[in-house]
PDB file of N, CA and C in Angstrom:
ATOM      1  N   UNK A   1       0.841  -1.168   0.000  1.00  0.00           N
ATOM      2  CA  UNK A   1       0.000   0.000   0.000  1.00  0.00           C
ATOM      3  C   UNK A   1       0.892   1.239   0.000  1.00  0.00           C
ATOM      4  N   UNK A   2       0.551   2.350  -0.734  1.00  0.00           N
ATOM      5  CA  UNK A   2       1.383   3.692  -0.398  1.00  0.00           C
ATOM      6  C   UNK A   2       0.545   4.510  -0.080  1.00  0.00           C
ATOM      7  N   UNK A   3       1.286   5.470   0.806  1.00  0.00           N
ATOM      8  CA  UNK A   3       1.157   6.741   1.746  1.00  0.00           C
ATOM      9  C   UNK A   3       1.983   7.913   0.911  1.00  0.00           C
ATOM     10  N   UNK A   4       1.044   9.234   0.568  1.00  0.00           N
ATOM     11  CA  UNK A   4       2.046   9.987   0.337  1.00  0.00           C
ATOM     12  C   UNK A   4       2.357  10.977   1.823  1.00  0.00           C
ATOM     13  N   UNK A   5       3.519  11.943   1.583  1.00  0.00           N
ATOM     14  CA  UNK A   5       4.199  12.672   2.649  1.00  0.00           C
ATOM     15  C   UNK A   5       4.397  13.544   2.031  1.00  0.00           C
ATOM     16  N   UNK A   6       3.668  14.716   1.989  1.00  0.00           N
ATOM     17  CA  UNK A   6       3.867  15.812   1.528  1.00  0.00           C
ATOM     18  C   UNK A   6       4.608  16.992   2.330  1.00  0.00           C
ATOM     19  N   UNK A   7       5.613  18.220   2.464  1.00  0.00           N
ATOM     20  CA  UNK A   7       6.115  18.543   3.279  1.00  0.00           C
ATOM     21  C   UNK A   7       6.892  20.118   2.434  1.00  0.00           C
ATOM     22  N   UNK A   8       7.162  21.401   3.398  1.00  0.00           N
ATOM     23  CA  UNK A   8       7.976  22.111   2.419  1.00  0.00           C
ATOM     24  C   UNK A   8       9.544  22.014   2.721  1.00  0.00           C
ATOM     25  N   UNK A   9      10.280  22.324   1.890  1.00  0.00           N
ATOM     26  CA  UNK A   9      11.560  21.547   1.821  1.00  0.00           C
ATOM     27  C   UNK A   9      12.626  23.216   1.091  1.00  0.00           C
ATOM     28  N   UNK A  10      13.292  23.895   1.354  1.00  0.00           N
ATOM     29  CA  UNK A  10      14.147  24.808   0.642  1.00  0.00           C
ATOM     30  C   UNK A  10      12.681  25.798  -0.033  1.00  0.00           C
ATOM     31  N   UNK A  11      11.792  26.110   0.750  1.00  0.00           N
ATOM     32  CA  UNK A  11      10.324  26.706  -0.260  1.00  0.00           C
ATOM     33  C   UNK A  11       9.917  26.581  -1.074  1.00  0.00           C
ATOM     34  N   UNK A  12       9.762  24.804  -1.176  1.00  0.00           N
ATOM     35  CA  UNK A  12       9.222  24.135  -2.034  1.00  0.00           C
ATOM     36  C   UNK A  12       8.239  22.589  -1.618  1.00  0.00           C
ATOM     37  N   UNK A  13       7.162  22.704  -2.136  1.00  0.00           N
ATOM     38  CA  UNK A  13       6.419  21.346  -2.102  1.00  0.00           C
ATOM     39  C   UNK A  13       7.270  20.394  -2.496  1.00  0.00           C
ATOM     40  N   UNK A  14       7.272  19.618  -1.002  1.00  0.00           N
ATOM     41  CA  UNK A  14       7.969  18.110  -1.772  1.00  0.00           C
ATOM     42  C   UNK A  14       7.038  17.042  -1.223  1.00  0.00           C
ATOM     43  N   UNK A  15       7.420  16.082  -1.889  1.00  0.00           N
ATOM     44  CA  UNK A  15       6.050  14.833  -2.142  1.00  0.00           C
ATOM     45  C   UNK A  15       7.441  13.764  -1.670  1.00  0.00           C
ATOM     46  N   UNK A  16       6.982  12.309  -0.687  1.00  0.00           N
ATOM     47  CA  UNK A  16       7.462  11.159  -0.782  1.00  0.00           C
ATOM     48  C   UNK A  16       6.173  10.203  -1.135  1.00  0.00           C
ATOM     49  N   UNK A  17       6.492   9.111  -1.635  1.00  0.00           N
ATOM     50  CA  UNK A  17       5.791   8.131  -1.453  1.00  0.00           C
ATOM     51  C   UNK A  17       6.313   6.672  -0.783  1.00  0.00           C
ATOM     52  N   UNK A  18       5.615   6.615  -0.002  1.00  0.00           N
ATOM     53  CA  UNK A  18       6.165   5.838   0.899  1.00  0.00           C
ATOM     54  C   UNK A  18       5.452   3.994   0.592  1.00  0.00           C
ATOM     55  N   UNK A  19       6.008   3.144   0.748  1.00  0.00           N
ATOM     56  CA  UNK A  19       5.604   1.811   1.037  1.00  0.00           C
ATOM     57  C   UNK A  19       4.850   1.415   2.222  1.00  0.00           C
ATOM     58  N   UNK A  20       3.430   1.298   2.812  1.00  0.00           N
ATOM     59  CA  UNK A  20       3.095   0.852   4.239  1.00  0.00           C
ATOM     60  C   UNK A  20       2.576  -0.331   3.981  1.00  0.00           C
ATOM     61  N   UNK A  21       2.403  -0.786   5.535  1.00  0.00           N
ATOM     62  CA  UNK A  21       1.905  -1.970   5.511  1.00  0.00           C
ATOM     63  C   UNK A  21       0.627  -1.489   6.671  1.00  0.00           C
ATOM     64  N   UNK A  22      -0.683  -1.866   6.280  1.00  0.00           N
ATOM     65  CA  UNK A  22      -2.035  -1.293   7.213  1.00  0.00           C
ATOM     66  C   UNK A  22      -1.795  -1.980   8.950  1.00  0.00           C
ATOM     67  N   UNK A  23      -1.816  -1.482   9.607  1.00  0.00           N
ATOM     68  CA  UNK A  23      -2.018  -2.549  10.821  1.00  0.00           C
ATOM     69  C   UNK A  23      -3.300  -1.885  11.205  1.00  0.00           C
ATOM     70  N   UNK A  24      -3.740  -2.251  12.274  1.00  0.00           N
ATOM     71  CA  UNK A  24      -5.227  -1.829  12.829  1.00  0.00           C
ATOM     72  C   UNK A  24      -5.496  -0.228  13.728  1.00  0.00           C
ATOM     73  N   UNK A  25      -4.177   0.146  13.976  1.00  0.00           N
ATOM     74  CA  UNK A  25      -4.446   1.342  14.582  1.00  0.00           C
ATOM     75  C   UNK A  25      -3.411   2.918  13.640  1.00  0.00           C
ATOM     76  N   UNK A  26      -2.704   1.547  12.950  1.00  0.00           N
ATOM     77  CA  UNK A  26      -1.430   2.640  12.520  1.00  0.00           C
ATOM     78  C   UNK A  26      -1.026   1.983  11.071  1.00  0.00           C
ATOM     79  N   UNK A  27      -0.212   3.212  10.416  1.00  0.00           N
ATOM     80  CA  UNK A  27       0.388   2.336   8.785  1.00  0.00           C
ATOM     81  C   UNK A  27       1.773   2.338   9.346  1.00  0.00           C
ATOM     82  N   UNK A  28       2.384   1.215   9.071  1.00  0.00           N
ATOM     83  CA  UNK A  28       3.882   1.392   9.156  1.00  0.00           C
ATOM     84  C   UNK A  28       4.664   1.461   7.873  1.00  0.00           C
ATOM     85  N   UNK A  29       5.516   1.799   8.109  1.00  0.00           N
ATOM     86  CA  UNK A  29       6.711   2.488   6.621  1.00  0.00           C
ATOM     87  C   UNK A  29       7.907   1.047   6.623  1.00  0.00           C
ATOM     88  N   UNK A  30       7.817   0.514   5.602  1.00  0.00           N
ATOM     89  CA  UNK A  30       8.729  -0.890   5.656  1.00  0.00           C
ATOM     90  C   UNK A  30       9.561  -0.138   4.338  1.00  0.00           C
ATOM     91  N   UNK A  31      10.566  -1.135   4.184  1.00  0.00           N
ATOM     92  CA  UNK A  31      11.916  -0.448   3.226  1.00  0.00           C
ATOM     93  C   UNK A  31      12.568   0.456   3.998  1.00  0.00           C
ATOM     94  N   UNK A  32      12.864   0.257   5.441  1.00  0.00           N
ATOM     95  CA  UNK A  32      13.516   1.022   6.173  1.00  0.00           C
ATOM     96  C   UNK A  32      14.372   0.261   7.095  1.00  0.00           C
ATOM     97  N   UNK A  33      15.460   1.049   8.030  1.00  0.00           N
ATOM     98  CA  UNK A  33      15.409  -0.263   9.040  1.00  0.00           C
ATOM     99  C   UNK A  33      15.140  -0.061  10.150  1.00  0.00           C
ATOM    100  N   UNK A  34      14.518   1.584  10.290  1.00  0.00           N
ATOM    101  CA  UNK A  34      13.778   1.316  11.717  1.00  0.00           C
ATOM    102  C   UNK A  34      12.106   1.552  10.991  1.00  0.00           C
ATOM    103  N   UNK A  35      11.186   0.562  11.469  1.00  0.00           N
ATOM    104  CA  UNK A  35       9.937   0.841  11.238  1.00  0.00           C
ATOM    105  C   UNK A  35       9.319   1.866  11.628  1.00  0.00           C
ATOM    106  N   UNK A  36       9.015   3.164  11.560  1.00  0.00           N
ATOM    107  CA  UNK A  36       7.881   3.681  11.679  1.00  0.00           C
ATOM    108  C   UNK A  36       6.768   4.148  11.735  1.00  0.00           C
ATOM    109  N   UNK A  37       6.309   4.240  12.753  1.00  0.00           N
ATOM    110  CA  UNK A  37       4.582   4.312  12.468  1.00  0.00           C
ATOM    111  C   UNK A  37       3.932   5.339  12.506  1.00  0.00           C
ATOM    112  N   UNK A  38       2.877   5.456  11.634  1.00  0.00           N
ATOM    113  CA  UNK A  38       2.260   7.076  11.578  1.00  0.00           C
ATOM    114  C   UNK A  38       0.735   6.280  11.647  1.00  0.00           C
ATOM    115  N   UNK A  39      -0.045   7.190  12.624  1.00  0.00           N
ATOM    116  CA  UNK A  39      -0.982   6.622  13.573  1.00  0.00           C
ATOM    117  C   UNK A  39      -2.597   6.989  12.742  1.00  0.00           C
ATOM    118  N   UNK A  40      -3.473   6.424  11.861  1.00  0.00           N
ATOM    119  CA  UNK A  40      -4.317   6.601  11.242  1.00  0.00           C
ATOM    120  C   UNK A  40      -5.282   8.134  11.547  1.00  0.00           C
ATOM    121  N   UNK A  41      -5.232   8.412  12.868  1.00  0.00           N
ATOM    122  CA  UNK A  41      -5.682   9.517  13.197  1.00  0.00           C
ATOM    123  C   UNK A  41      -4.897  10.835  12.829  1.00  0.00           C
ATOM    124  N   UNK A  42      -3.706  10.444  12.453  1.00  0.00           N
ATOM    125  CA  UNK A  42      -2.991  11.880  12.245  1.00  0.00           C
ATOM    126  C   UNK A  42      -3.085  12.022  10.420  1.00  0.00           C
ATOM    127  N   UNK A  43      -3.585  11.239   9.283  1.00  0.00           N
ATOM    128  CA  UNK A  43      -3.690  10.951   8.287  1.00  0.00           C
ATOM    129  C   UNK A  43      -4.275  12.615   7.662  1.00  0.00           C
ATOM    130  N   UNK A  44      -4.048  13.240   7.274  1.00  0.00           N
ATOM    131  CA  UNK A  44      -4.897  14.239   6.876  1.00  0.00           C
ATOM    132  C   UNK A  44      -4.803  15.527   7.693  1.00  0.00           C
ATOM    133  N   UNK A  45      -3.930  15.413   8.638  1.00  0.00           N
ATOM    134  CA  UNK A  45      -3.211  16.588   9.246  1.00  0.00           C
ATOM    135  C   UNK A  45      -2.074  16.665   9.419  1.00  0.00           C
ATOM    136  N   UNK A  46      -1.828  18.014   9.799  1.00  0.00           N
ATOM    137  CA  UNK A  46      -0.126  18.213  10.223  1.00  0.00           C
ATOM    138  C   UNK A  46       0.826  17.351  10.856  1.00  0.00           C
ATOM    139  N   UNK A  47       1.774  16.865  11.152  1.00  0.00           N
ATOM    140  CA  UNK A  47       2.130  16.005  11.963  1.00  0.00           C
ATOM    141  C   UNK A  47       3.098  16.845  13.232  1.00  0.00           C
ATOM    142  N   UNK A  48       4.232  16.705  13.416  1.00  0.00           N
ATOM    143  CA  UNK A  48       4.963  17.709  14.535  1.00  0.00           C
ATOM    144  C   UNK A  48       5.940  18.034  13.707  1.00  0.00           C
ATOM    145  N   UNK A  49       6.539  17.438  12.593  1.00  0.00           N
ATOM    146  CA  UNK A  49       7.686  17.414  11.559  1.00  0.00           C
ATOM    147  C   UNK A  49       7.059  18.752  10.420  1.00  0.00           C
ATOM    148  N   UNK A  50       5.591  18.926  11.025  1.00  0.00           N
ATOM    149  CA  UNK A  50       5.171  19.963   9.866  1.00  0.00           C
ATOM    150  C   UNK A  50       5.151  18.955   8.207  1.00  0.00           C
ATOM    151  N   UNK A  51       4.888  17.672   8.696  1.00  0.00           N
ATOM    152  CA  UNK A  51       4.243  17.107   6.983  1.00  0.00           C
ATOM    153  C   UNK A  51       3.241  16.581   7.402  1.00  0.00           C
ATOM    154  N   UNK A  52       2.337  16.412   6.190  1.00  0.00           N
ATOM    155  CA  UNK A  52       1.210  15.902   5.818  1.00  0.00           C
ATOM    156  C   UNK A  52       1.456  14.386   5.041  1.00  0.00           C
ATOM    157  N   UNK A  53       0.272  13.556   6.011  1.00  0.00           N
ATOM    158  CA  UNK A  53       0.612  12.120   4.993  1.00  0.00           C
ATOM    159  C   UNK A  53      -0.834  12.114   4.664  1.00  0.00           C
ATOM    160  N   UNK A  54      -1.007  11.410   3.070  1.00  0.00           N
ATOM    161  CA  UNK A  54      -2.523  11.262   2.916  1.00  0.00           C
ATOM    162  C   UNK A  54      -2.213   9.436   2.452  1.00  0.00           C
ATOM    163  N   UNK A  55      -3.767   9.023   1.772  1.00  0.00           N
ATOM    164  CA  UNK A  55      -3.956   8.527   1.464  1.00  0.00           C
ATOM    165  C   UNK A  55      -3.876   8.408  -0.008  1.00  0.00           C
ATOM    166  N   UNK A  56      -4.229   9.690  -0.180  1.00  0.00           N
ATOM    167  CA  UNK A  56      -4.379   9.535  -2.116  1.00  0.00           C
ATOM    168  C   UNK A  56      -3.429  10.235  -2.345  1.00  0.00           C
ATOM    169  N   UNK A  57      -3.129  10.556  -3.634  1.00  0.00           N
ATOM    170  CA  UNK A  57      -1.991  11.399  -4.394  1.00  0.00           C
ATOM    171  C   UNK A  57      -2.619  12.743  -4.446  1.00  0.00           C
ATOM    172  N   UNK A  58      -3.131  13.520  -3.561  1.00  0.00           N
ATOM    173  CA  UNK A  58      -4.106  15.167  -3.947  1.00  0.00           C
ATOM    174  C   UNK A  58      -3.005  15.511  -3.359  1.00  0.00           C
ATOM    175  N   UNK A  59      -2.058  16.348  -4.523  1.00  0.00           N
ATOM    176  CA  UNK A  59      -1.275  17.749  -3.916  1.00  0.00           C
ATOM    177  C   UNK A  59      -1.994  19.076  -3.186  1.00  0.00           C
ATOM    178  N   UNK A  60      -3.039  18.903  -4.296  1.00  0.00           N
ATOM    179  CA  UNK A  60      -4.123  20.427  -3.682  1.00  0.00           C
ATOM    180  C   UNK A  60      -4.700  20.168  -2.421  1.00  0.00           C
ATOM    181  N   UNK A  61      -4.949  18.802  -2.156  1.00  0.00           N
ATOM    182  CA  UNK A  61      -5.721  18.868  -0.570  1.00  0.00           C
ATOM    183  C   UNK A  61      -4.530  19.056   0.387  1.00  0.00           C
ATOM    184  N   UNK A  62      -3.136  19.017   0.204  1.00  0.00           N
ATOM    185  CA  UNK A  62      -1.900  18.938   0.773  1.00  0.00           C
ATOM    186  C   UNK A  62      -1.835  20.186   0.890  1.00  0.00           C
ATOM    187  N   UNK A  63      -1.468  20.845  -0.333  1.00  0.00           N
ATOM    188  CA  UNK A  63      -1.437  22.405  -0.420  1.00  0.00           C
ATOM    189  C   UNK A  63      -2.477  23.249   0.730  1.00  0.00           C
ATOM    190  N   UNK A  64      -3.580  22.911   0.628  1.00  0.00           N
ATOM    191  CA  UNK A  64      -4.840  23.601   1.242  1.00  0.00           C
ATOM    192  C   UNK A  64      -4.408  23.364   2.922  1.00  0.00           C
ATOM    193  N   UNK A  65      -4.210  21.705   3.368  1.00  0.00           N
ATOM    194  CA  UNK A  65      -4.137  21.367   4.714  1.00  0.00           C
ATOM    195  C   UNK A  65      -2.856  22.559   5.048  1.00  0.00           C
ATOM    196  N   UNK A  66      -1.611  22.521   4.358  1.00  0.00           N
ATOM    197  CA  UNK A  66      -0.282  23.387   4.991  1.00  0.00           C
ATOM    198  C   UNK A  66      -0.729  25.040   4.679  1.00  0.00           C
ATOM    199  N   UNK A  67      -1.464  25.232   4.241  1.00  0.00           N
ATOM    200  CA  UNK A  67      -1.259  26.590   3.871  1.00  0.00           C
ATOM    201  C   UNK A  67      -2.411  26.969   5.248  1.00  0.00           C
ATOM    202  N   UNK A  68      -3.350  26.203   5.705  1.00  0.00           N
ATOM    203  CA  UNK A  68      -4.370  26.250   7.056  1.00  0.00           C
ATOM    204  C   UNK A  68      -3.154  26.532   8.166  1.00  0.00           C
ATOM    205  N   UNK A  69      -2.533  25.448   8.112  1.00  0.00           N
ATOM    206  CA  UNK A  69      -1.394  24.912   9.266  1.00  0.00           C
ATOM    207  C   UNK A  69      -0.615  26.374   9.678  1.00  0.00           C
ATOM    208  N   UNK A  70      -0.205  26.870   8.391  1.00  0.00           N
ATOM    209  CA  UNK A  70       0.982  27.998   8.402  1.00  0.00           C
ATOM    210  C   UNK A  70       0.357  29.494   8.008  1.00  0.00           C
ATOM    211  N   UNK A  71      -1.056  29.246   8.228  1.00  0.00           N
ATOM    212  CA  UNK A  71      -1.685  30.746   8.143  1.00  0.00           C
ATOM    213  C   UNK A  71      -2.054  31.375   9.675  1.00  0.00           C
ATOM    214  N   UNK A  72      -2.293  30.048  10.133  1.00  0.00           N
ATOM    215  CA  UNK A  72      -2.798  29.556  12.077  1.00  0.00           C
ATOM    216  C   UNK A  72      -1.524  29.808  12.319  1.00  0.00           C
ATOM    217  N   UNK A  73      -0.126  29.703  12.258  1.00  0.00           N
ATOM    218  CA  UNK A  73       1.257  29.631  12.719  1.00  0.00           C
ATOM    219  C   UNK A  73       1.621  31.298  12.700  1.00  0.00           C
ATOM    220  N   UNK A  74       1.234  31.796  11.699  1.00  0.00           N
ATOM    221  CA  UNK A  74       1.287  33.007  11.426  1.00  0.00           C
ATOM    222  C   UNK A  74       0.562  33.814  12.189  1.00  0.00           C
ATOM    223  N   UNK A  75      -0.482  33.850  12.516  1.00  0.00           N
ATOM    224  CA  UNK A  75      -1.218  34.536  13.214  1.00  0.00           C
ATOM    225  C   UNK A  75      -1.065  34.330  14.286  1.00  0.00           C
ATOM    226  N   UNK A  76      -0.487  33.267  15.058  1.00  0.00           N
ATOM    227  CA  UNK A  76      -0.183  33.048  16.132  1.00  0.00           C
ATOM    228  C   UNK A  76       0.991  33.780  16.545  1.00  0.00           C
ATOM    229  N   UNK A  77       1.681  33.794  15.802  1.00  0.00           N
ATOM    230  CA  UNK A  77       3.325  34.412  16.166  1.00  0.00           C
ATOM    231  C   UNK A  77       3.395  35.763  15.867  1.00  0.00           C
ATOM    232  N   UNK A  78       2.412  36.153  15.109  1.00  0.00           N
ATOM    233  CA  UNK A  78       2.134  37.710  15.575  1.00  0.00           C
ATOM    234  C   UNK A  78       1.611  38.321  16.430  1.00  0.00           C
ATOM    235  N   UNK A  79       0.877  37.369  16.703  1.00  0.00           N
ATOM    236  CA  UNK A  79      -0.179  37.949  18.121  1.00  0.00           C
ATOM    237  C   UNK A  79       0.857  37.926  19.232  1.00  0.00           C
ATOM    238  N   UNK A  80       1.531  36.578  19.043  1.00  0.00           N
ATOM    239  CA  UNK A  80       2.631  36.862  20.130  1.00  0.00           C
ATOM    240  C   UNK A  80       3.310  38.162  20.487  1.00  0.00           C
ATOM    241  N   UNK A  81       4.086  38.459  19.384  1.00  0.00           N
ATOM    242  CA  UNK A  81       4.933  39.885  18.603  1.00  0.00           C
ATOM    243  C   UNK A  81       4.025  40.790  19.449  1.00  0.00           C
ATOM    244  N   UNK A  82       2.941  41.271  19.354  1.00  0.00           N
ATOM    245  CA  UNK A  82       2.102  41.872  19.575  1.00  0.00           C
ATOM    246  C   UNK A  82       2.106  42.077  20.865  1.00  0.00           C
ATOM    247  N   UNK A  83       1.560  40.860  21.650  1.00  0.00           N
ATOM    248  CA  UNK A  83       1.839  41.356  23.115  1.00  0.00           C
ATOM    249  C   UNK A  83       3.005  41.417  24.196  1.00  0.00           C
ATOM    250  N   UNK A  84       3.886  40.754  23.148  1.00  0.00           N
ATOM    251  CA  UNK A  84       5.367  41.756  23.377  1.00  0.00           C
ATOM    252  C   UNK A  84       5.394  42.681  23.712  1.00  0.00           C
ATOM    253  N   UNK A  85       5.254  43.299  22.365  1.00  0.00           N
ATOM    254  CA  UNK A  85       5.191  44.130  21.975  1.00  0.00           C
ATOM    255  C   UNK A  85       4.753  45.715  22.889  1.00  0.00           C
ATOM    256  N   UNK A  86       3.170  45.091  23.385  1.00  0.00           N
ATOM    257  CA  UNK A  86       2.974  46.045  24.219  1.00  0.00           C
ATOM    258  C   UNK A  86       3.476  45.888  25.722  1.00  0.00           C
ATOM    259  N   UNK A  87       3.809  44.824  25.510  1.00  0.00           N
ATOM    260  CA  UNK A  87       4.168  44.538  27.418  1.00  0.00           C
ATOM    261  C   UNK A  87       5.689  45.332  27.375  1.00  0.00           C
ATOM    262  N   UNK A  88       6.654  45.773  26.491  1.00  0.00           N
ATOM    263  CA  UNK A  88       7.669  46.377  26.175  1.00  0.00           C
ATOM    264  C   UNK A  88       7.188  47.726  26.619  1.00  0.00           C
ATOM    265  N   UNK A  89       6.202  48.267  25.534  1.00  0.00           N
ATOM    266  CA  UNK A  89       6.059  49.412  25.894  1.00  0.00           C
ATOM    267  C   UNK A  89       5.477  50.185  26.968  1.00  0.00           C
ATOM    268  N   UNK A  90       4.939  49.435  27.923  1.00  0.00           N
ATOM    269  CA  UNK A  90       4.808  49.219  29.494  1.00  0.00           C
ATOM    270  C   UNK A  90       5.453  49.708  30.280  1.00  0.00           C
ATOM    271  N   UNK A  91       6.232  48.483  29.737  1.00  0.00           N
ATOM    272  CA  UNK A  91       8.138  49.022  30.652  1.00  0.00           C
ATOM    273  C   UNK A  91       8.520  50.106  30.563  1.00  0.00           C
ATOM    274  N   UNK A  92       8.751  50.377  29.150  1.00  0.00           N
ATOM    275  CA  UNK A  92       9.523  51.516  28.881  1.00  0.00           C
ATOM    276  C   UNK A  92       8.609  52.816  29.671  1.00  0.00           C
ATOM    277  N   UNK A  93       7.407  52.671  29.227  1.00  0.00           N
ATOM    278  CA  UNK A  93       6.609  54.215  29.679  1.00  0.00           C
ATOM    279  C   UNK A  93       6.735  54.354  31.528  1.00  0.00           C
ATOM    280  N   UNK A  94       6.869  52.759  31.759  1.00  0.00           N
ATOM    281  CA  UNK A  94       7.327  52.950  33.327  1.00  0.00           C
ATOM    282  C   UNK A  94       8.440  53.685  34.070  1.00  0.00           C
ATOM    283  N   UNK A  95       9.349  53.342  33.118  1.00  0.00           N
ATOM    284  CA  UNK A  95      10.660  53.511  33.374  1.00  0.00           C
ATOM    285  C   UNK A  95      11.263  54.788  33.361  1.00  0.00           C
ATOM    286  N   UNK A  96      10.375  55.359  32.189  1.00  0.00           N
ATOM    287  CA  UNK A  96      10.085  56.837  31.619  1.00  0.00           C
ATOM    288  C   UNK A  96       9.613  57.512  32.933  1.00  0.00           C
ATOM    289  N   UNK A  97       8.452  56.964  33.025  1.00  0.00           N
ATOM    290  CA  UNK A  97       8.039  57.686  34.788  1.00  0.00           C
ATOM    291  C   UNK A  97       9.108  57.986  35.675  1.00  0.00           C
ATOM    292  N   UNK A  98       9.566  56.763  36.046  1.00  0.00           N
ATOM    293  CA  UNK A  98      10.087  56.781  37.446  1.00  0.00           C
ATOM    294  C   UNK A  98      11.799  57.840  37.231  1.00  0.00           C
ATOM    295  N   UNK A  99      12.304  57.703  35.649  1.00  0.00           N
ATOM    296  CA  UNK A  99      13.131  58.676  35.201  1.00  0.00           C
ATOM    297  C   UNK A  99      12.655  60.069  35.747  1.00  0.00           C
ATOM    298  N   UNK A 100      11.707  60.842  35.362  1.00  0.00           N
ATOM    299  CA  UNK A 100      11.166  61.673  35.645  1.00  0.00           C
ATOM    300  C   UNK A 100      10.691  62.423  37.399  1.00  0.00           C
ATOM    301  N   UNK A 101       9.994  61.525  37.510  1.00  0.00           N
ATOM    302  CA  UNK A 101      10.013  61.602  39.122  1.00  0.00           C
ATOM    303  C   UNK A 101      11.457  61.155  40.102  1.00  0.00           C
ATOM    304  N   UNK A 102      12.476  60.306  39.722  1.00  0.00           N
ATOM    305  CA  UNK A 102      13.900  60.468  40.420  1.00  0.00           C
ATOM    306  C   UNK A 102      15.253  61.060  40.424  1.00  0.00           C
TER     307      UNK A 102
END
């Protein structure tokens, strides 16, 4: 059976296709020499490596799942930036104060 692994690589879509064998909770990857297993529930989402494994050969449903993944990543890490951001300028206007008054 094959699994593809879709993933970005140098800012570029890259595709594996992998060899599995089905077990009941998980596919494992054989032609290797350590087996690993990628767990049927994670099939169709991100993984922690930031790839996508499907079932079928759809680049576009690949494309669509990472571009969700890294639009959510984005917005997240700005918002972060953000309340940095203001927790910085906190400080500073504090600091500004107590300049002033010492």
């Amino acid at each position: 059976m094959k699994l593809y692994r879709f993933y970005i690589d140098a800012g570029k879509l890259q595709k594996e296709i992998l060899e599995v064998e089905e077990k009941p909770k998980s596919y494992t990857i054989t032609g290797c020499d350590w087996r690993q297993r990628i767990a049927k529930d994670d099939i169709g989402a991100v993984d922690c490596h930031k790839r996508v494994h499907l079932l079928d050969d759809n680049k576009d449903y690949a494309i669509e799942i990472l571009m969700d993944f890294y639009s959510d990543k984005k917005s997240q890490h700005d918002k972060y930036h953000e309340k940095q951001l203001q927790m910085y300028h906190q400080i500073f206007n504090a600091l500004q104060v107590a300049k002033k008054e010492g």
